[in-house]
C-alpha atoms as a PDB file:
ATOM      1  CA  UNK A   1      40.635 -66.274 -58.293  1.00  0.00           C
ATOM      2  CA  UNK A   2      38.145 -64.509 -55.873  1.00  0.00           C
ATOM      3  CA  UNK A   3      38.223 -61.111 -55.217  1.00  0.00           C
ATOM      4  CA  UNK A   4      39.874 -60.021 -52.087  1.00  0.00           C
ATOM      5  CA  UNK A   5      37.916 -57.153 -50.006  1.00  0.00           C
ATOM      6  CA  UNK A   6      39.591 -54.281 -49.856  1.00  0.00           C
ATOM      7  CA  UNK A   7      41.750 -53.313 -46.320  1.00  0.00           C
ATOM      8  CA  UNK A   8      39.162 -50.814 -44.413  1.00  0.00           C
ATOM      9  CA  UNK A   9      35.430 -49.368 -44.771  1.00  0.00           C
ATOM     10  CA  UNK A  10      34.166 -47.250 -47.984  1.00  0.00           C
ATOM     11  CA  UNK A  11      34.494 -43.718 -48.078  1.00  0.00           C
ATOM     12  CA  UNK A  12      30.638 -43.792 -47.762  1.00  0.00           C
ATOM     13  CA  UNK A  13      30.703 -46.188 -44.806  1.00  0.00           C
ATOM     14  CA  UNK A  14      33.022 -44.057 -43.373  1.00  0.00           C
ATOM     15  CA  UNK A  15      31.745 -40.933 -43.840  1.00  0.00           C
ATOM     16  CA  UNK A  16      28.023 -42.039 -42.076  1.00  0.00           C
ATOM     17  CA  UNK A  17      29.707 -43.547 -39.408  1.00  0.00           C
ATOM     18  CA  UNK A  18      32.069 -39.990 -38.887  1.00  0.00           C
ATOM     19  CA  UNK A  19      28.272 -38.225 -38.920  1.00  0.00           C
ATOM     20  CA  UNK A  20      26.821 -40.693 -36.821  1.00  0.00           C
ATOM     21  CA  UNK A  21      29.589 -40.371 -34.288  1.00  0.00           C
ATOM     22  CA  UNK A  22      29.800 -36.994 -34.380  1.00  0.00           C
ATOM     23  CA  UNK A  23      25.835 -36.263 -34.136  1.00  0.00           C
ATOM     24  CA  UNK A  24      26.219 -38.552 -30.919  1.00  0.00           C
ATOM     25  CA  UNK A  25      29.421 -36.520 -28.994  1.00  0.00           C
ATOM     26  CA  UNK A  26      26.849 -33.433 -29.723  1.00  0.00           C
ATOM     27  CA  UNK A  27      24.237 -34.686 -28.250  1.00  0.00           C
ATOM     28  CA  UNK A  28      26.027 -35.766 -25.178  1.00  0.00           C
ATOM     29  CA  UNK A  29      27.396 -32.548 -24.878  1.00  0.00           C
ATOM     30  CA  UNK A  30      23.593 -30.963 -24.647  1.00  0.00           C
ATOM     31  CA  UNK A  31      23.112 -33.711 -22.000  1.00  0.00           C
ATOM     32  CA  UNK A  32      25.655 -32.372 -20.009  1.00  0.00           C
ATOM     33  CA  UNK A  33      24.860 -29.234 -19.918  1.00  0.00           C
ATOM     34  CA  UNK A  34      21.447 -29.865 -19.046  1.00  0.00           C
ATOM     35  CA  UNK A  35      22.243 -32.233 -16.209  1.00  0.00           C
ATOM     36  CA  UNK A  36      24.125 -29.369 -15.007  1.00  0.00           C
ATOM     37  CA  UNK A  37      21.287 -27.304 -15.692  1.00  0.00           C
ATOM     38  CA  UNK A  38      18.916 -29.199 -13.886  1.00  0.00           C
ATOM     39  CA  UNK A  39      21.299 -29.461 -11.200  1.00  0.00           C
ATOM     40  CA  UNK A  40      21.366 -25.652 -10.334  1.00  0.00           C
ATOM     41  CA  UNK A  41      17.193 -25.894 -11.285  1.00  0.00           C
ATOM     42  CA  UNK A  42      16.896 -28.019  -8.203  1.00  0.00           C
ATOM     43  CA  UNK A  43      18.979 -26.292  -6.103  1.00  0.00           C
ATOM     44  CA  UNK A  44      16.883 -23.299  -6.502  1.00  0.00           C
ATOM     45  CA  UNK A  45      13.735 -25.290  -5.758  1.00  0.00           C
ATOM     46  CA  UNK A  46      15.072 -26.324  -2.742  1.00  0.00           C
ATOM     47  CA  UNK A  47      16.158 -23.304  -1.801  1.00  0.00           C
ATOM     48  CA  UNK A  48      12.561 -21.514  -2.497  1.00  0.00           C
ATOM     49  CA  UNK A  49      11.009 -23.831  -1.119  1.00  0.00           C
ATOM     50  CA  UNK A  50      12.916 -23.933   2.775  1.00  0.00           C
ATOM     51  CA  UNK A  51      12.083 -20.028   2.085  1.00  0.00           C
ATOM     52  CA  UNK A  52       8.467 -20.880   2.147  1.00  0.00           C
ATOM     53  CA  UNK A  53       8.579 -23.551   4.755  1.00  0.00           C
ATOM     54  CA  UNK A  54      10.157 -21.399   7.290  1.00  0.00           C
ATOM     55  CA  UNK A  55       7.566 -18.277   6.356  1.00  0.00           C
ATOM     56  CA  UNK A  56       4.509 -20.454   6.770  1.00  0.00           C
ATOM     57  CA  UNK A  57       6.246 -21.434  10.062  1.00  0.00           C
ATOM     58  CA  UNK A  58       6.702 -18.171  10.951  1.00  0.00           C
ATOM     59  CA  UNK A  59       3.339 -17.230  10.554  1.00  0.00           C
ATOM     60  CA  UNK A  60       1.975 -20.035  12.363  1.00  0.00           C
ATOM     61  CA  UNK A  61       4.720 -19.199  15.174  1.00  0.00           C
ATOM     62  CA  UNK A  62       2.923 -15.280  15.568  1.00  0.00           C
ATOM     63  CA  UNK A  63      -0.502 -16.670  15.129  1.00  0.00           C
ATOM     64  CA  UNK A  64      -0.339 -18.879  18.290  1.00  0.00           C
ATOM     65  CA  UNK A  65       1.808 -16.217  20.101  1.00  0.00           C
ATOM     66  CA  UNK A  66      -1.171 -14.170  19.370  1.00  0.00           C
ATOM     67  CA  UNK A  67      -3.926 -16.734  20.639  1.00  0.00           C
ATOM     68  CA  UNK A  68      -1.839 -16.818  23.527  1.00  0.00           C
ATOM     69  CA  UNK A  69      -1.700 -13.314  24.635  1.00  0.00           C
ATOM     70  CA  UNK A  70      -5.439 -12.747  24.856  1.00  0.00           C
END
């Protein structure tokens, strides 16, 4: 008679593939949080740089004003 395999996975088998899957929910978890990360990081740097934008136009705005009063 031949030898029947048994019903489900190895303990070993199962216990690399509980790492494995385990290793992989942690590192989308890190992903998340530094999509959201990045998220806010963008926001900021759009934010700073409208800030600078509108200075630089502001400058420009009283340097003409004052080529046009002399």
């Amino acid at each position: 008679m031949a030898e029947e395999p048994k019903p489900g996975p190895t303990a070993v088998v199962s216990a690399e593939v509980q790492r494995i899957r385990t290793a992989l929910v942690d590192v989308g978890i890190a992903a998340r949080r530094w999509l959201e990360r990045l998220r806010w990081a963008r926001v900021i740097i759009a934010a700073a740089a409208q800030v600078v934008m509108a200075f630089v136009a502001w400058r420009i705005w009283v340097w003409r004003a004052r080529r046009r009063r002399r």
